[in-house]
N, C-alpha and C. Protein backbone atom coordinates (compact mmCIF):
# COMPACT_ATOMS: atom_id res chain seq x y z
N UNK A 1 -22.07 -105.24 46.65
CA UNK A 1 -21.48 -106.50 46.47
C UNK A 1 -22.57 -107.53 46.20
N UNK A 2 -22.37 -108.32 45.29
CA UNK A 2 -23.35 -109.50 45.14
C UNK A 2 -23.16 -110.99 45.69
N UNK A 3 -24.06 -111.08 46.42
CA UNK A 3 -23.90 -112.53 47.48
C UNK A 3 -24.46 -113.27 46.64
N UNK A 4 -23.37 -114.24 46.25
CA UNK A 4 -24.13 -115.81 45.62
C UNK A 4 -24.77 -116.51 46.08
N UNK A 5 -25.89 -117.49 46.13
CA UNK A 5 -26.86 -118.40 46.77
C UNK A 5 -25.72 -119.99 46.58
N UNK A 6 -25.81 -120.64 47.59
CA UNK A 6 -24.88 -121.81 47.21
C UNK A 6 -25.14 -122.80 45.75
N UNK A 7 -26.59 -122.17 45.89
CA UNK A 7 -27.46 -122.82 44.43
C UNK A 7 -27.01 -122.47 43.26
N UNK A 8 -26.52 -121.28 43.06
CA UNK A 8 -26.38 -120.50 42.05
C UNK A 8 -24.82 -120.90 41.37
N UNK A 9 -24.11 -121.36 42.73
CA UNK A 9 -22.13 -121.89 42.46
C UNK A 9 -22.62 -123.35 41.88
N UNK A 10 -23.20 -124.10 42.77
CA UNK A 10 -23.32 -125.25 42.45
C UNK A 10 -23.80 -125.95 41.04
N UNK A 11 -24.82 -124.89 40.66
CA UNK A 11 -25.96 -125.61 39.52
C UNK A 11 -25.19 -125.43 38.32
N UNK A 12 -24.20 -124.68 37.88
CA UNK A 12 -23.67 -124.74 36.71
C UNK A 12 -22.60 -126.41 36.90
N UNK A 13 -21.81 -125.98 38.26
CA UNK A 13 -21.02 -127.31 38.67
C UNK A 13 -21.94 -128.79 38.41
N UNK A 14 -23.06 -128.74 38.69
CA UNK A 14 -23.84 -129.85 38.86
C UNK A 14 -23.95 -130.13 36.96
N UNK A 15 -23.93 -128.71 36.50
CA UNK A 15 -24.91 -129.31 34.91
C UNK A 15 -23.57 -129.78 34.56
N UNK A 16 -21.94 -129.18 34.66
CA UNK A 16 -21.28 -129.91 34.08
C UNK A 16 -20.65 -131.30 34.68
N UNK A 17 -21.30 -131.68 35.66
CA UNK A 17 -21.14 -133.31 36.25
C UNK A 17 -21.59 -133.66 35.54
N UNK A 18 -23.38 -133.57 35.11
CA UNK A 18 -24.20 -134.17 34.53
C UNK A 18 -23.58 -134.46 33.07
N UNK A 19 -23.55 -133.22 32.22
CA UNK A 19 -22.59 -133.33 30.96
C UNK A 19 -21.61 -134.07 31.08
N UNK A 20 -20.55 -134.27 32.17
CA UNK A 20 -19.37 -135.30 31.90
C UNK A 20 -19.84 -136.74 31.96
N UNK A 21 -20.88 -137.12 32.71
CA UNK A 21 -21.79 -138.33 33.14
C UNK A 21 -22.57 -138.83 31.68
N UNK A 22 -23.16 -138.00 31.22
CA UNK A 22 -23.65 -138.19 29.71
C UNK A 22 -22.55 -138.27 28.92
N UNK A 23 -22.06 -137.48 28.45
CA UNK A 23 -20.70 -137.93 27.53
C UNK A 23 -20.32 -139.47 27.86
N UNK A 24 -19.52 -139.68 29.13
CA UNK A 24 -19.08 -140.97 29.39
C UNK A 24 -20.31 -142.02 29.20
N UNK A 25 -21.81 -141.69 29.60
CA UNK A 25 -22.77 -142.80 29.16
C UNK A 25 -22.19 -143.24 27.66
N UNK A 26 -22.34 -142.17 26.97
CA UNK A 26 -22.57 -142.08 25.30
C UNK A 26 -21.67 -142.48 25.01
N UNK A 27 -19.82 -142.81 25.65
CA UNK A 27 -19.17 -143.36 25.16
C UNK A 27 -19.09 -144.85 25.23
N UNK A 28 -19.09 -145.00 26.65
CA UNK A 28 -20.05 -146.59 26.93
C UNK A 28 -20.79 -147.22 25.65
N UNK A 29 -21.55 -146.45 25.67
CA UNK A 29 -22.97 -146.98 24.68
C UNK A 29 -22.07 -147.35 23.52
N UNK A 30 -21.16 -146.28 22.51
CA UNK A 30 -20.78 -146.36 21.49
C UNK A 30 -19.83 -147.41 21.51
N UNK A 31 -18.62 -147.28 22.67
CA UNK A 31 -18.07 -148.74 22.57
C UNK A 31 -18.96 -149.98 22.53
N UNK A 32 -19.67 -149.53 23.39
CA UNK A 32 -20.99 -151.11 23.38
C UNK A 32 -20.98 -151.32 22.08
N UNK A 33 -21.74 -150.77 21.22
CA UNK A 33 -22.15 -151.08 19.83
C UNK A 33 -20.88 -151.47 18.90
N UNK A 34 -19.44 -150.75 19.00
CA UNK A 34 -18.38 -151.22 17.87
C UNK A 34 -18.38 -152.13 18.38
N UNK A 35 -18.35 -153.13 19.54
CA UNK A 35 -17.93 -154.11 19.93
C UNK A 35 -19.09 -155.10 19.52
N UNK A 36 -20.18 -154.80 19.29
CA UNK A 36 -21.10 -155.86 19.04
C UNK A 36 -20.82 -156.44 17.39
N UNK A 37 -20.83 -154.58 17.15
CA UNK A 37 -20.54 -154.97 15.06
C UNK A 37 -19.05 -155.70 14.88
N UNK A 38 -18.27 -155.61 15.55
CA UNK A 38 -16.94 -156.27 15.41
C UNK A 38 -17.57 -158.13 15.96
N UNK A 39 -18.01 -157.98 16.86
CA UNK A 39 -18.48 -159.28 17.10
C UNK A 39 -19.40 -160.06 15.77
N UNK A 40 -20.17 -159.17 14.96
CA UNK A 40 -21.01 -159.77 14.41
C UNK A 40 -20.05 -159.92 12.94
N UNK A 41 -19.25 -158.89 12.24
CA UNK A 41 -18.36 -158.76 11.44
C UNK A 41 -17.15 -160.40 11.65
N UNK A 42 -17.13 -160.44 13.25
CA UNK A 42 -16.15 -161.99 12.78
C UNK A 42 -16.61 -163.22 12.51
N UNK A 43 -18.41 -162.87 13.19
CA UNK A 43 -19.01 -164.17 12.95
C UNK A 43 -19.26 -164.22 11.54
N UNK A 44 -19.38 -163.09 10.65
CA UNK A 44 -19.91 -163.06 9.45
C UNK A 44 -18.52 -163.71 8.76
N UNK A 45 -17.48 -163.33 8.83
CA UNK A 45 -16.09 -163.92 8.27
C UNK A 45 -16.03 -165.09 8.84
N UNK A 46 -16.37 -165.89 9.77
CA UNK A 46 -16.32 -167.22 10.40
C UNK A 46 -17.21 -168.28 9.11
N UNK A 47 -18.59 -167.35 9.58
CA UNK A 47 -19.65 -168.03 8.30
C UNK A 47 -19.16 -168.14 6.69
N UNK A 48 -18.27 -167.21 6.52
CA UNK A 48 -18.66 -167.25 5.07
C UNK A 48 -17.29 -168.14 5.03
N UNK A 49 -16.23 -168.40 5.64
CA UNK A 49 -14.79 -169.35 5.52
C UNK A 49 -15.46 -171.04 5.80
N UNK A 50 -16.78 -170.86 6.70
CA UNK A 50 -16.91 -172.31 6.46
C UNK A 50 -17.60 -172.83 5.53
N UNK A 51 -18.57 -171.71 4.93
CA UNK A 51 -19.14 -171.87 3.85
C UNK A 51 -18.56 -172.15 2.64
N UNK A 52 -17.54 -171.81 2.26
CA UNK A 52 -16.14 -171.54 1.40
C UNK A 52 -15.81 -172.77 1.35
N UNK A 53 -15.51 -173.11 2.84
CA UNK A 53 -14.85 -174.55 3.02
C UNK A 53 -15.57 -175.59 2.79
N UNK A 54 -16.61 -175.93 3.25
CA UNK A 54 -17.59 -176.75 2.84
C UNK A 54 -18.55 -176.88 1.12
N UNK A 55 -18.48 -175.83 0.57
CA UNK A 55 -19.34 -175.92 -0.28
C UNK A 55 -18.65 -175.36 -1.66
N UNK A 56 -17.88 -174.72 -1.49
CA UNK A 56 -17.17 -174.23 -3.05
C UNK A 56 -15.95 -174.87 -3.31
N UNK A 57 -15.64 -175.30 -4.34
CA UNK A 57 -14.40 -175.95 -4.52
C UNK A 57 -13.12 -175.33 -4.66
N UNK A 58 -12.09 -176.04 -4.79
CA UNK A 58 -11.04 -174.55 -4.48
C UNK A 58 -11.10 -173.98 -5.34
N UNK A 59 -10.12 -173.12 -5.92
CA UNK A 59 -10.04 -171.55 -7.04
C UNK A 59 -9.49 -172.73 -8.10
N UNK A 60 -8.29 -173.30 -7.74
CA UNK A 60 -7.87 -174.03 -8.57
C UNK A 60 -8.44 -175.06 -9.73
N UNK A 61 -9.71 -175.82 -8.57
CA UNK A 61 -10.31 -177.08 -9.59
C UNK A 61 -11.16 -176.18 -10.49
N UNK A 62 -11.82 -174.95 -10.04
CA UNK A 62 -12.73 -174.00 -10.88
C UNK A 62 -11.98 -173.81 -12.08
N UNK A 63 -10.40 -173.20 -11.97
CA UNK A 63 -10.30 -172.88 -13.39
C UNK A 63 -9.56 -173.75 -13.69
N UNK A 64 -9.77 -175.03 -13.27
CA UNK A 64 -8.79 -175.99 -14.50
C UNK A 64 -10.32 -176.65 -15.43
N UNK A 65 -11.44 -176.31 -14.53
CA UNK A 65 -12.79 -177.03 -15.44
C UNK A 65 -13.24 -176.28 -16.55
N UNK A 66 -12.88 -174.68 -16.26
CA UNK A 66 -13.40 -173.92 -16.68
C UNK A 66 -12.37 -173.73 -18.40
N UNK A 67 -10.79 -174.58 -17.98
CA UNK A 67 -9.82 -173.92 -18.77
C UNK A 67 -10.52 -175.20 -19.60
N UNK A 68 -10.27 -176.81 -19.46
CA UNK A 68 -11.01 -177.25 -19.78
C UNK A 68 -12.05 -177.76 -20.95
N UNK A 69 -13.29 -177.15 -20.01
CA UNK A 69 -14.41 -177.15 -21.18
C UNK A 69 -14.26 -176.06 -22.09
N UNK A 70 -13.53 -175.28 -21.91
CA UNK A 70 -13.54 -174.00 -22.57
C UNK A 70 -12.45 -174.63 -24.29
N UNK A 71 -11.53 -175.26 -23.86
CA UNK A 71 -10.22 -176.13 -24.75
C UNK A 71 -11.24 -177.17 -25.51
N UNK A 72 -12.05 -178.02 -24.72
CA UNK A 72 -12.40 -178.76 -25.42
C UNK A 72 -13.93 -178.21 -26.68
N UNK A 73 -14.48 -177.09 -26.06
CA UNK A 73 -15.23 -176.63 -26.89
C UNK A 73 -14.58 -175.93 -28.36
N UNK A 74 -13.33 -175.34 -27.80
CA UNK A 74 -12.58 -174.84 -28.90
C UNK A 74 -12.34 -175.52 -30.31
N UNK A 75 -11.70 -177.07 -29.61
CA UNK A 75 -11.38 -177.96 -30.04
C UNK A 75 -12.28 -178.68 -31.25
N UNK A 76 -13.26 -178.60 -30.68
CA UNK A 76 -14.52 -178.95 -31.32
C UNK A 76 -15.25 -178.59 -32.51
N UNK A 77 -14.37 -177.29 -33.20
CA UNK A 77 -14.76 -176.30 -34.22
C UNK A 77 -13.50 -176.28 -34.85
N UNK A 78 -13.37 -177.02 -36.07
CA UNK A 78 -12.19 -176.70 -36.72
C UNK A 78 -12.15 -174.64 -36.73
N UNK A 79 -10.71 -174.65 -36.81
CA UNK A 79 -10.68 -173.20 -36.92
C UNK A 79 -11.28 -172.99 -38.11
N UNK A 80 -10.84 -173.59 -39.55
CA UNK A 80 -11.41 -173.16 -40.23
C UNK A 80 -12.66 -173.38 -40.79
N UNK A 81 -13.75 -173.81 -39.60
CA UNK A 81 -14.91 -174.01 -40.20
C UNK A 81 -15.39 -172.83 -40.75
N UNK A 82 -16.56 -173.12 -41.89
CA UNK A 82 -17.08 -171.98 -42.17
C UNK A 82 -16.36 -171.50 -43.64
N UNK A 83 -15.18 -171.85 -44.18
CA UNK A 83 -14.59 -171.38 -45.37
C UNK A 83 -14.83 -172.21 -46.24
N UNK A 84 -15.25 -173.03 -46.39
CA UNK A 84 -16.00 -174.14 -47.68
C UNK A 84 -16.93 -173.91 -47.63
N UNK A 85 -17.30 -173.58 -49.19
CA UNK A 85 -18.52 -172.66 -50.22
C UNK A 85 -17.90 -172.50 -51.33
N UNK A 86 -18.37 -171.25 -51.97
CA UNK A 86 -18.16 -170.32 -52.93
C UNK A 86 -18.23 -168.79 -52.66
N UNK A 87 -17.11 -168.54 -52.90
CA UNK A 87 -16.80 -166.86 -52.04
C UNK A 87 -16.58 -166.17 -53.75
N UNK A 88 -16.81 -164.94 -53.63
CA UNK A 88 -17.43 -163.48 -54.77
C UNK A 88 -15.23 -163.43 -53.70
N UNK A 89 -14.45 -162.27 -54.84
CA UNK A 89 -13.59 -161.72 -54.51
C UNK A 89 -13.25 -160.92 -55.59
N UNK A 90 -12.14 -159.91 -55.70
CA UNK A 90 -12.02 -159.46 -56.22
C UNK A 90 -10.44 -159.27 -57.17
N UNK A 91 -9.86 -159.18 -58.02
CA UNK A 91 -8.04 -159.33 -58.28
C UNK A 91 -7.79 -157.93 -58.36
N UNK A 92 -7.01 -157.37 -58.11
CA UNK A 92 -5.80 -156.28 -58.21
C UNK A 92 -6.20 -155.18 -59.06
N UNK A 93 -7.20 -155.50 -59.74
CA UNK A 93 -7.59 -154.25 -60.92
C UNK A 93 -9.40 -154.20 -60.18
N UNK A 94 -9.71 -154.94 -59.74
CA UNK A 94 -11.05 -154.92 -59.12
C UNK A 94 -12.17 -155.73 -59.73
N UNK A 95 -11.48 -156.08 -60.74
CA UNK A 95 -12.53 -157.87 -61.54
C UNK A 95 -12.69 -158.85 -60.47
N UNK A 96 -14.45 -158.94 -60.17
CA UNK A 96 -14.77 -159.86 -59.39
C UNK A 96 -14.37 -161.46 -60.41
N UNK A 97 -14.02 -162.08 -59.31
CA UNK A 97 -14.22 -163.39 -60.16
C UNK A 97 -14.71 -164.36 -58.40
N UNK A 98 -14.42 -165.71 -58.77
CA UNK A 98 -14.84 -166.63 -58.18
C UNK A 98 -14.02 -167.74 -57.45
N UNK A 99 -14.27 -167.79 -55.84
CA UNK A 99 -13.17 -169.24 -55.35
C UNK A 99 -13.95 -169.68 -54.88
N UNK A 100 -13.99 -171.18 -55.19
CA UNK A 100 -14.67 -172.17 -54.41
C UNK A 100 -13.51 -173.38 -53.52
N UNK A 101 -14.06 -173.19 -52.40
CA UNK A 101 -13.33 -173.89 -51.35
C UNK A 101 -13.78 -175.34 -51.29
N UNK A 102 -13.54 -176.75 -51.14
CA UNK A 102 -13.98 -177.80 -50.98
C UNK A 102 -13.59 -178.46 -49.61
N UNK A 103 -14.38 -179.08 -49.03
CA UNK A 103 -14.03 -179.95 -47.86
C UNK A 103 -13.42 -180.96 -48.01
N UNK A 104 -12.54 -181.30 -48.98
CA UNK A 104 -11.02 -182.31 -49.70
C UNK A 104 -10.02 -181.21 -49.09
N UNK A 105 -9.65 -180.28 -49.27
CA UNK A 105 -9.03 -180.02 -49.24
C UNK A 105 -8.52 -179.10 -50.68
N UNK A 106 -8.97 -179.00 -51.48
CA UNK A 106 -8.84 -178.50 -52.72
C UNK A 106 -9.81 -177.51 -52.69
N UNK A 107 -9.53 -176.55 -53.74
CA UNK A 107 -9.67 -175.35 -54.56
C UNK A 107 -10.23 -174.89 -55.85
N UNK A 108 -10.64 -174.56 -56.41
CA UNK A 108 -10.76 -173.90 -57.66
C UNK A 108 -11.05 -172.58 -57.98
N UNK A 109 -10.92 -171.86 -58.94
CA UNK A 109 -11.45 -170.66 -59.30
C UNK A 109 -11.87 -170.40 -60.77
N UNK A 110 -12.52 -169.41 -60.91
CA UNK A 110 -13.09 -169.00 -62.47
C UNK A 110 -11.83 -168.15 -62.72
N UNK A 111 -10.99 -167.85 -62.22
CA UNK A 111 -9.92 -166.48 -63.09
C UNK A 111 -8.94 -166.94 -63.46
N UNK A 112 -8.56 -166.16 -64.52
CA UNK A 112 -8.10 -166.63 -65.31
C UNK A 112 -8.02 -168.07 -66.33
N UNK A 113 -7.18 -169.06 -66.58
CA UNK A 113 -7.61 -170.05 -67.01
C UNK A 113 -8.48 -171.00 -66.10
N UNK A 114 -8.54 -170.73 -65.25
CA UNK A 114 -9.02 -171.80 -64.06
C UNK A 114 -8.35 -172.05 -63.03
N UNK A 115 -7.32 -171.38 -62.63
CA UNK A 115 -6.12 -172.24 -61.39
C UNK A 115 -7.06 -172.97 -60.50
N UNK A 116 -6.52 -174.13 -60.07
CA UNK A 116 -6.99 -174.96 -58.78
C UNK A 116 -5.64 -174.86 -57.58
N UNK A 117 -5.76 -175.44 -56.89
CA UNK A 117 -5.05 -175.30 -55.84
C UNK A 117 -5.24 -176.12 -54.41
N UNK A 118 -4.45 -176.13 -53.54
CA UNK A 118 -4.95 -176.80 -52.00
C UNK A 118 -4.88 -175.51 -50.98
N UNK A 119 -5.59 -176.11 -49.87
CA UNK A 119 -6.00 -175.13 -48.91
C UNK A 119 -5.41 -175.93 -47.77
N UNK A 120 -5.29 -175.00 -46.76
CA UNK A 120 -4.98 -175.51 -45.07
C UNK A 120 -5.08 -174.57 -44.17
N UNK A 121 -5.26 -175.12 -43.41
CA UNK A 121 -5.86 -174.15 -42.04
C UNK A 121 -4.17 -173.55 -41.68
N UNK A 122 -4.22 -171.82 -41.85
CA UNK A 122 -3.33 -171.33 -41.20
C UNK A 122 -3.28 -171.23 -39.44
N UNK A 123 -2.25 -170.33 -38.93
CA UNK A 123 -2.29 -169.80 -37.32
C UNK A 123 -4.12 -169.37 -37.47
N UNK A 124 -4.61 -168.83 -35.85
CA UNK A 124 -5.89 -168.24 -35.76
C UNK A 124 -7.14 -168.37 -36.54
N UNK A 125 -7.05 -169.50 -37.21
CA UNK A 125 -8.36 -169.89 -38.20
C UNK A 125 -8.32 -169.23 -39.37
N UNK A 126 -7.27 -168.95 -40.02
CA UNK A 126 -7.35 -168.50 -41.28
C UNK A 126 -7.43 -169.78 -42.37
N UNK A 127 -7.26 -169.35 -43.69
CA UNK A 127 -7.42 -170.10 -44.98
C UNK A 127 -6.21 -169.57 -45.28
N UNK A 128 -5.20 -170.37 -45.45
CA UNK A 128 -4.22 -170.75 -46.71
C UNK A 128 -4.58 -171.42 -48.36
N UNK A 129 -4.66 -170.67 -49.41
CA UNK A 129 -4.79 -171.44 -50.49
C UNK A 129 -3.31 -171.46 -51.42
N UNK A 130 -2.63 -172.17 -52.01
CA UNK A 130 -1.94 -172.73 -52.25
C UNK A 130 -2.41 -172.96 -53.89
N UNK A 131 -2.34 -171.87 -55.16
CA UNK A 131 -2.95 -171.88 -56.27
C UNK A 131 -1.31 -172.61 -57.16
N UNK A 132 -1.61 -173.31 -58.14
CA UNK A 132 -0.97 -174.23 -58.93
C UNK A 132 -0.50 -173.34 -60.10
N UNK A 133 -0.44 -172.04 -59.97
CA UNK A 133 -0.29 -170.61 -61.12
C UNK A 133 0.74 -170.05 -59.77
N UNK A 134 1.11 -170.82 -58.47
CA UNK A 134 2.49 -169.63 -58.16
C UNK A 134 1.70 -169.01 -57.24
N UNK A 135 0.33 -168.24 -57.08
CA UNK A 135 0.07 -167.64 -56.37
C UNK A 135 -0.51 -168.04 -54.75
N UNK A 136 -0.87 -167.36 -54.42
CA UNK A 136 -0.61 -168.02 -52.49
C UNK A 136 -1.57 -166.74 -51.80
N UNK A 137 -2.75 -167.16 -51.78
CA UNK A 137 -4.30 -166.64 -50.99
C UNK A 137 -4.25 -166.46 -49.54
N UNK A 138 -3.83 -165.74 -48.88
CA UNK A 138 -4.19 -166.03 -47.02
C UNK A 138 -5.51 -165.60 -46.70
N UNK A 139 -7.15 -165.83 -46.42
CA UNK A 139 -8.05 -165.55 -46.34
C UNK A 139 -7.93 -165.78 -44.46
N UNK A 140 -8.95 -164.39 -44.40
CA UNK A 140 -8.93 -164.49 -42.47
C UNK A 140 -9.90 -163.49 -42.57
N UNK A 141 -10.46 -163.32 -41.35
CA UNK A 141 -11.35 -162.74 -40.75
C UNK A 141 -10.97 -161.22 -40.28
N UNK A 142 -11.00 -160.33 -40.87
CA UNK A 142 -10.44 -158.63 -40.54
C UNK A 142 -11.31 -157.89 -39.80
N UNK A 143 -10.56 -156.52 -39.57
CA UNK A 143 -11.33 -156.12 -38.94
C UNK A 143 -12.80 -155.06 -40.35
N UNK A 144 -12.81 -155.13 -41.18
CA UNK A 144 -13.38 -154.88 -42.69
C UNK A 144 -14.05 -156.32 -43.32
N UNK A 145 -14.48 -157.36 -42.10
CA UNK A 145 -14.94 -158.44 -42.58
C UNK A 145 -13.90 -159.71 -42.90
N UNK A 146 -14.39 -160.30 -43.90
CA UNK A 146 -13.83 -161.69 -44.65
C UNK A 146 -12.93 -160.69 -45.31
N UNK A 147 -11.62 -160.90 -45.28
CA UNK A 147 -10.08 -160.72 -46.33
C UNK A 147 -9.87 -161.31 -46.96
N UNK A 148 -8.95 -161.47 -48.04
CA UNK A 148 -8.17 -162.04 -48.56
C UNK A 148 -6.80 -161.31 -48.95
N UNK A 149 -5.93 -161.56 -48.88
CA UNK A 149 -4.39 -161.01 -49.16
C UNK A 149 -3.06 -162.19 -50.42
N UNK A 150 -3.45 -161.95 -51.41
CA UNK A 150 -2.51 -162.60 -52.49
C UNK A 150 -1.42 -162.16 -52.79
N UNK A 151 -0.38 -163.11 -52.97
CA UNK A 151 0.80 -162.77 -52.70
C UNK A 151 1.56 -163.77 -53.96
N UNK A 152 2.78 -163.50 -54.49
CA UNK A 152 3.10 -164.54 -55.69
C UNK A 152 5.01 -163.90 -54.91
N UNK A 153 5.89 -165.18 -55.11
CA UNK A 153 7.58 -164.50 -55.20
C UNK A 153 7.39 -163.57 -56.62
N UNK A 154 8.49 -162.84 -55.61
CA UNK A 154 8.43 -161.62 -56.92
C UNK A 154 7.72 -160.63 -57.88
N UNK A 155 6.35 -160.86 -57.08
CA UNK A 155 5.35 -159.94 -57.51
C UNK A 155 4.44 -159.37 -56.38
N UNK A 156 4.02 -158.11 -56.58
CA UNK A 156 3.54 -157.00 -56.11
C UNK A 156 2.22 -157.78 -55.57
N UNK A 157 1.47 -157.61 -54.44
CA UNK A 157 0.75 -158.62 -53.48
C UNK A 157 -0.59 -157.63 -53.47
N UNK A 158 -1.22 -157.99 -53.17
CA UNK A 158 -2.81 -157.05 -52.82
C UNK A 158 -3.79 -157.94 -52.34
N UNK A 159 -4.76 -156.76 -51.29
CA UNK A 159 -5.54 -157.29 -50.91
C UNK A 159 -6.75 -157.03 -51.26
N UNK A 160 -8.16 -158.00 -51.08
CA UNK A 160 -9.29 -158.00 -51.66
C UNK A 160 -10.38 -158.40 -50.47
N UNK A 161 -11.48 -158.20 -50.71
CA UNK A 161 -12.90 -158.70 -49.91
C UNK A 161 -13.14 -160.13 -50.63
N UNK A 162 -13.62 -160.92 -49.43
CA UNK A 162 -14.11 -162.02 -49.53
C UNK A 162 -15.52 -161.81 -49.39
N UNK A 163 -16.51 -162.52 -50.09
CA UNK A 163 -17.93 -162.34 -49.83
C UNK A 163 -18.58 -163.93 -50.17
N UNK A 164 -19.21 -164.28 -49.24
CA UNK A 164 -20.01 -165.58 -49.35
C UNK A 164 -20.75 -165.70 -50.85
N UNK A 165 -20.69 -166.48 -51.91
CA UNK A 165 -21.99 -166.21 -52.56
C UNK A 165 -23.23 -167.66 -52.24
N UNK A 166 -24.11 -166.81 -52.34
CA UNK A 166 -25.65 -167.34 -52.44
C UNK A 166 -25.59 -168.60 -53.09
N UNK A 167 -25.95 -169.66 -52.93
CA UNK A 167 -25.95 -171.06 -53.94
C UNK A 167 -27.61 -171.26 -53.90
């Protein structure tokens, strides 16, 4: 028969006191710490709401400045700046000829006898030309560059490249 020493019952009993004593330290400890980061996490949300409050303006005044300067810069650029010159194009069979745009408001071209015409700023910054021969120019910005798209009642419509020319 084997006689146990009281040492021998006890010391496993003792290591798992010790183990339940450590565990519970370590949980201590760990609550300690969420509770500090939760502490420091509200001061950080405390700081940054008075910071908010004090120093940034609301959401609102931001984008009405922003809508704004943004309108009035728009504003500031006729849409159709940029289309008065002399633009290279091409007609329906692929004969380059010539439109010159004027800052009157008027037109001219080399094709055919000469048509002249008026211009006006369409929707999105396009060119409306308005030729005195019937025909009717919409010039705009594509995704293939400067367009042009001619159109007449009752006749077959096509479109062409616009190209700046050199003066």
């Amino acid at each position: 028969m084997i006689i146990l020493s009281d040492d021998a019952i006890r010391q496993p009993l003792n290591d798992a006191i010790q183990c339940r004593d450590d565990l519970n330290l370590t949980m201590i400890l760990m609550n300690d710490i969420d509770d500090q980061q939760n502490d420091f996490s509200k001061k950080e949300s405390n700081l940054m709401t008075i910071f908010s409050q004090r120093f940034l303006p609301p959401p609102g005044l931001v984008l009405s400045c922003l809508f704004t300067f943004g309108l009035a810069v728009w504003l500031s650029f006729p849409a159709f700046a940029g289309w008065e010159g002399s633009w290279e194009t091409a007609d329906s069979w692929g004969g380059s000829y010539r439109i010159d745009v004027y800052p009157d408001g008027t037109a001219m071209t080399d094709y055919a006898e000469g048509w002249k015409g008026q211009w006006h700023e369409a929707e999105g910054g396009s060119l409306v030309i308005e030729w005195d021969s019937g025909w009717r120019d919409y010039i705009f910005n594509g995704v293939m560059g400067r367009q042009r798209l001619a159109s007449k009642e009752g006749q077959r419509g096509y479109s062409s490249y616009m190209h700046p020319l050199e003066e």
